[in-house]
C-alpha atoms as a PDB file:
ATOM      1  CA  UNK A   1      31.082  14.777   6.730  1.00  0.00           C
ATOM      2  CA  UNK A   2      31.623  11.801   4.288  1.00  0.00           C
ATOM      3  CA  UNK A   3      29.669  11.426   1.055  1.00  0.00           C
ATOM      4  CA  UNK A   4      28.049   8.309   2.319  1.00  0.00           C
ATOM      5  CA  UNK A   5      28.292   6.624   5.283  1.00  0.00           C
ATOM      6  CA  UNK A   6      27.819   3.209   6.549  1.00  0.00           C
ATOM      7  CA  UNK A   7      26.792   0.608   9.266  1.00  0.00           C
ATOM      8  CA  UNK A   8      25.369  -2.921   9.772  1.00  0.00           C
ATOM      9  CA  UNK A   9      24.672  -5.119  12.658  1.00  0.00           C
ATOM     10  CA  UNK A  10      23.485  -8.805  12.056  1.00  0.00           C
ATOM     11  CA  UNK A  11      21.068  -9.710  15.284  1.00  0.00           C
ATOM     12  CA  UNK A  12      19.465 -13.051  16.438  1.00  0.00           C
ATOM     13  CA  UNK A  13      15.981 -13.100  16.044  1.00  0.00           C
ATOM     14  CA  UNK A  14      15.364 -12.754  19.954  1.00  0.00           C
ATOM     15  CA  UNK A  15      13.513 -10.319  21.803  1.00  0.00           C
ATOM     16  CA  UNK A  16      16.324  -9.371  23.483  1.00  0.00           C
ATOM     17  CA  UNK A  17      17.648  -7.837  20.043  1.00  0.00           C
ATOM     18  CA  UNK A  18      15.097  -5.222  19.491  1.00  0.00           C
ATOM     19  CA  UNK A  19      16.654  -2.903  21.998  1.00  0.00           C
ATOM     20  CA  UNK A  20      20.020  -3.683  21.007  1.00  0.00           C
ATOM     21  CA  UNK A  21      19.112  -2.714  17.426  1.00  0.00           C
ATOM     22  CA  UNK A  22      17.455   0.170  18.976  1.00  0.00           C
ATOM     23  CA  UNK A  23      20.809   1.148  21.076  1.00  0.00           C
ATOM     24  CA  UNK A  24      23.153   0.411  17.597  1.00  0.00           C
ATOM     25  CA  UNK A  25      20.906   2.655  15.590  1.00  0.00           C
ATOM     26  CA  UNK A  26      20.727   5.296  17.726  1.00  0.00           C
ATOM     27  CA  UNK A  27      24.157   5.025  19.033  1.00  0.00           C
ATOM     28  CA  UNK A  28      25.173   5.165  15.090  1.00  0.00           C
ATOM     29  CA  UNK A  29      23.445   8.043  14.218  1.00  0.00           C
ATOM     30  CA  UNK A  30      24.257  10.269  17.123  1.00  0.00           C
ATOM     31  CA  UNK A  31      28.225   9.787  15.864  1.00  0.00           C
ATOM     32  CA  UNK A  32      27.018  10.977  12.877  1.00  0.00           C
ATOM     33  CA  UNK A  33      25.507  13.988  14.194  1.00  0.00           C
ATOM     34  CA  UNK A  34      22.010  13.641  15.103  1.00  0.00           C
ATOM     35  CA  UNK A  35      21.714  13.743  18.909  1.00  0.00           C
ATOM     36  CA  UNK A  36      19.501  11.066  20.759  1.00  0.00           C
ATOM     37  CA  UNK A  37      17.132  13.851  22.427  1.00  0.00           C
ATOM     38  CA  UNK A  38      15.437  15.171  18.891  1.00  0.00           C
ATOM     39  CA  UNK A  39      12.143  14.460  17.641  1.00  0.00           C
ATOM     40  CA  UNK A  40      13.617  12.713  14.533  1.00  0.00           C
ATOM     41  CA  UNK A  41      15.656  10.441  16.617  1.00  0.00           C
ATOM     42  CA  UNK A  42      12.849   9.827  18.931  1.00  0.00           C
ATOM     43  CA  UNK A  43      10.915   8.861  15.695  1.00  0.00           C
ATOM     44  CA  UNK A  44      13.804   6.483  14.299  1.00  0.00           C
ATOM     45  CA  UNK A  45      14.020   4.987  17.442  1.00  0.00           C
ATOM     46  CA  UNK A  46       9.854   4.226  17.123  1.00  0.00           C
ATOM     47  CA  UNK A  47      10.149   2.945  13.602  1.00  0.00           C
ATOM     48  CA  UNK A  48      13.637   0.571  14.701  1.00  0.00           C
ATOM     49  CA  UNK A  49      11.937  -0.994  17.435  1.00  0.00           C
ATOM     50  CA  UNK A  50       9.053  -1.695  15.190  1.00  0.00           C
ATOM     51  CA  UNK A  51      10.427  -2.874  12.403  1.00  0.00           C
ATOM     52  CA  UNK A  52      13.369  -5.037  14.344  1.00  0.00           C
ATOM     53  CA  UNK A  53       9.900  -6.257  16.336  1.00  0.00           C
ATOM     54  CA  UNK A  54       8.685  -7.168  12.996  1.00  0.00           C
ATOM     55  CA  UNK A  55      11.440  -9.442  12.419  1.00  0.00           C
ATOM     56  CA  UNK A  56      11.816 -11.167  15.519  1.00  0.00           C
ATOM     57  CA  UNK A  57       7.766 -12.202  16.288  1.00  0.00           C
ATOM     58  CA  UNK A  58       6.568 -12.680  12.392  1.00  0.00           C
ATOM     59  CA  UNK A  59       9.181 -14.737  10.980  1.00  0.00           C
ATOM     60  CA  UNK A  60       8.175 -18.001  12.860  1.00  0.00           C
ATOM     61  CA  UNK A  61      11.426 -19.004  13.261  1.00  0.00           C
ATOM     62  CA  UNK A  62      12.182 -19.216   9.542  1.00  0.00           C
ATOM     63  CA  UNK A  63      14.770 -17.091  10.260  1.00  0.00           C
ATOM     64  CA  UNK A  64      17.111 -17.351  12.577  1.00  0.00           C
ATOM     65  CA  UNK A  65      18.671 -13.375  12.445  1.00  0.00           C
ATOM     66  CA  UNK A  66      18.082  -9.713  11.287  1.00  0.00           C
ATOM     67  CA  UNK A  67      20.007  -7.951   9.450  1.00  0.00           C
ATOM     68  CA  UNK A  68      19.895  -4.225  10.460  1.00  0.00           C
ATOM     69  CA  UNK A  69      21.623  -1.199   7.811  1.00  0.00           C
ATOM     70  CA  UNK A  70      22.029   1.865   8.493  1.00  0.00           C
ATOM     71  CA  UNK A  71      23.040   4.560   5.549  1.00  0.00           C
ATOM     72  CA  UNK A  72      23.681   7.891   4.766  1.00  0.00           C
ATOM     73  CA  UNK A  73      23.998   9.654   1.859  1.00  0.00           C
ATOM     74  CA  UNK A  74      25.459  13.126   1.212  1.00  0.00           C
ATOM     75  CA  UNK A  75      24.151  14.631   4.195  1.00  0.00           C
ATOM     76  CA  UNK A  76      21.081  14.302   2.424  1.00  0.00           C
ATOM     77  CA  UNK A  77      19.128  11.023   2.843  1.00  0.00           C
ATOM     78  CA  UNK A  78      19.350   8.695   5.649  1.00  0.00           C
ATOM     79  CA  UNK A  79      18.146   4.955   4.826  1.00  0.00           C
ATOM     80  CA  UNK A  80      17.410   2.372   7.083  1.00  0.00           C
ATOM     81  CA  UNK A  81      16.645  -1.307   6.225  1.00  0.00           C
ATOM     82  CA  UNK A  82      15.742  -4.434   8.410  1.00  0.00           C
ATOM     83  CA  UNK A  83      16.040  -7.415   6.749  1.00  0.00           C
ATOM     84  CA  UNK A  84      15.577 -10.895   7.765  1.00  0.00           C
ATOM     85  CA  UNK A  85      15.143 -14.737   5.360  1.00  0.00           C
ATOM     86  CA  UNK A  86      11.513 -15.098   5.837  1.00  0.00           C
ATOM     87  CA  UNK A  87       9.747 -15.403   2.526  1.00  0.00           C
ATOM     88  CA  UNK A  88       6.264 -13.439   3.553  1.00  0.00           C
ATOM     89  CA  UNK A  89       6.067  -9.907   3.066  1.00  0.00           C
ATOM     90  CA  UNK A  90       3.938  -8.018   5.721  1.00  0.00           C
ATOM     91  CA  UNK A  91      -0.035  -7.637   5.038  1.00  0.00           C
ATOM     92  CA  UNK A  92      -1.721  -4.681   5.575  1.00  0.00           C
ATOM     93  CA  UNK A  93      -4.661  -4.985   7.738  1.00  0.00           C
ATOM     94  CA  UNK A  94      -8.184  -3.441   7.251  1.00  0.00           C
ATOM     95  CA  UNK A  95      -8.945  -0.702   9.475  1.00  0.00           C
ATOM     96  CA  UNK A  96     -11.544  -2.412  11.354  1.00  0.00           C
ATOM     97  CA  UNK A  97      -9.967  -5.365  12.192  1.00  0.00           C
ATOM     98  CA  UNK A  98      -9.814  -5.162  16.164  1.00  0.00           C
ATOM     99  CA  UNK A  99      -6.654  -6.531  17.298  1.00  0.00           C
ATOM    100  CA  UNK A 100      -3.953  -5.776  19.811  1.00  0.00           C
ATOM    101  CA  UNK A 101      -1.306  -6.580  17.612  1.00  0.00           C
ATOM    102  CA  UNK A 102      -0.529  -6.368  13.638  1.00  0.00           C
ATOM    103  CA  UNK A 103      -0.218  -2.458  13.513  1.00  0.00           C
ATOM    104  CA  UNK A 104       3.589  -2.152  13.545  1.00  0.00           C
ATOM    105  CA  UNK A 105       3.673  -1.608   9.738  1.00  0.00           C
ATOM    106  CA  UNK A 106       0.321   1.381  10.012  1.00  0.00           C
ATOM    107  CA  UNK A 107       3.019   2.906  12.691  1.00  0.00           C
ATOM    108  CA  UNK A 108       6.363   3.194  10.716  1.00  0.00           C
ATOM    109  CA  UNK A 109       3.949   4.279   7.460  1.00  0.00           C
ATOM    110  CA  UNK A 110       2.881   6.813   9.428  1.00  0.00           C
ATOM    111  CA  UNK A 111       6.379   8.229  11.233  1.00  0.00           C
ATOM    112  CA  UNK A 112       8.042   8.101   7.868  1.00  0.00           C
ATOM    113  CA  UNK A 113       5.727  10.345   6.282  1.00  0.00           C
ATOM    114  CA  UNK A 114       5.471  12.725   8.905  1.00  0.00           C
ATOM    115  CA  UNK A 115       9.246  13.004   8.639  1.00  0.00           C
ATOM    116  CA  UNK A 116       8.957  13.307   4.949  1.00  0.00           C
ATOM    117  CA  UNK A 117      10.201   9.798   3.762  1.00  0.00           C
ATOM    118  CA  UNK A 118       8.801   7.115   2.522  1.00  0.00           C
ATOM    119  CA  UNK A 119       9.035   3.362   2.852  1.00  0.00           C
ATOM    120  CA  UNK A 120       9.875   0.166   0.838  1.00  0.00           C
ATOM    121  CA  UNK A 121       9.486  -3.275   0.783  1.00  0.00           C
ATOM    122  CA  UNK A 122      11.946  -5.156  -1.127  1.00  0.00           C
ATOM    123  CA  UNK A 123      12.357  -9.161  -1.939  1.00  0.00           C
ATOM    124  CA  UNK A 124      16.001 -10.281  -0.857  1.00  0.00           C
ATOM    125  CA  UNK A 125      17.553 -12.793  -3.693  1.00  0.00           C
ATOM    126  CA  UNK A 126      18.400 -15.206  -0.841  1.00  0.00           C
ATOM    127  CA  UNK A 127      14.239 -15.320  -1.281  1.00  0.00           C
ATOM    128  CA  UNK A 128      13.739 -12.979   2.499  1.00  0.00           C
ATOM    129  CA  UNK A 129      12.665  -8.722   2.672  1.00  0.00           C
ATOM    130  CA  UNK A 130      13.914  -5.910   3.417  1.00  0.00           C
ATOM    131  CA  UNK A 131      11.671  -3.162   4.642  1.00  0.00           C
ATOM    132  CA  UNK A 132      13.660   0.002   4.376  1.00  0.00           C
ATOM    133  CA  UNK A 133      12.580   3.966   5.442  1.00  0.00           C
ATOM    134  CA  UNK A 134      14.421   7.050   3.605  1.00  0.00           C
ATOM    135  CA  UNK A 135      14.442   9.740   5.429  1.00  0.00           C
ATOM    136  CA  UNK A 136      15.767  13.315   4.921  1.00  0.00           C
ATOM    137  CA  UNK A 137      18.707  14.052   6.883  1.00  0.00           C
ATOM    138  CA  UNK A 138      17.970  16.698   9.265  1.00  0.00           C
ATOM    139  CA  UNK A 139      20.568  17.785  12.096  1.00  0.00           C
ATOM    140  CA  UNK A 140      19.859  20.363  13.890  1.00  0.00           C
ATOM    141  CA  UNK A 141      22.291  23.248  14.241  1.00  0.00           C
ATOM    142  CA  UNK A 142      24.467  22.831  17.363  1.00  0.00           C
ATOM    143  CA  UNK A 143      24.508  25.403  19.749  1.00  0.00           C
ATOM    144  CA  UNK A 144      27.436  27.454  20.357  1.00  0.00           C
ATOM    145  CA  UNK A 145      29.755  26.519  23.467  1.00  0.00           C
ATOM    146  CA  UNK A 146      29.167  28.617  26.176  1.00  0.00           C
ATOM    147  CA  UNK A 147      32.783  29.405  27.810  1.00  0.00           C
ATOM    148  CA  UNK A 148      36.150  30.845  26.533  1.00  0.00           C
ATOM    149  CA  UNK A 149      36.426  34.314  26.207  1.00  0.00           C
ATOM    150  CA  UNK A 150      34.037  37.024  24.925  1.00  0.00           C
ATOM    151  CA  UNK A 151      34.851  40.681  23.773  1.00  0.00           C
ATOM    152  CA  UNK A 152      32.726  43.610  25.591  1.00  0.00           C
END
């Protein structure tokens, strides 16, 4: 595979593009190796529609699309950054706070680390974020094709 690798979708902030950057960064990553039916992708595809989420409902309409990058280097890391033109970063929220919302960021803290990465949140010079996850690349082995011949 390439030394680094990369993709980027720009999305309107619409609820409609949550699942489309969902499908892109799935989709993106499965041509790079990692198929759709592991436990990392299942958690990348948890952290996406969170932090694509975050960008569509807590920008206020401040701005108008998402910016959605997807990177690998080396084999090694895998980086993924959502960034959108509103000026506020996220807040965390105390623990007892009783809501049924604002627990998106407590979510993708929480996958990254149990997949060994970590998170950042990073001001934009355009004066928006970026909230990006690094993960470590992990692919697991493919199996051998069954079929062809085999020697007794």
């Amino acid at each position: 595979m390439a030394d680094h690798l990369e993709a980027s979708v720009t999305l309107p902030s619409d609820p409609a593009s949550v699942s489309a950057a969902r499908a892109y960064v799935v989709d993106t990553l499965a041509e790079w190796g990692l198929p759709a039916d592991t436990e990392v992708s299942d958690s990348v595809r948890l952290i996406i529609s969170e932090l694509a989420t975050n960008a569509v409902q807590h920008t206020y309409g401040q701005s108008p699309t998402f910016t959605v990058d997807v990177e690998l280097d080396r084999d090694e890391h895998l980086r993924i950054g959502v960034t959108d033109s509103h000026p506020r970063f996220p807040r965390r929220l105390p623990a007892a706070v009783q809501q049924d919302n604002g627990r998106g960021l407590v979510i993708i803290r929480w996958l990254t680390a149990e997949c060994g990465g970590k998170l950042r949140i990073r001001p934009t010079r355009e004066g928006g974020k970026t909230i990006t996850i690094e993960l470590p690349w992990t692919v697991p082995a493919q199996p051998v094709p069954s079929g062809g011949s085999q020697e007794p």
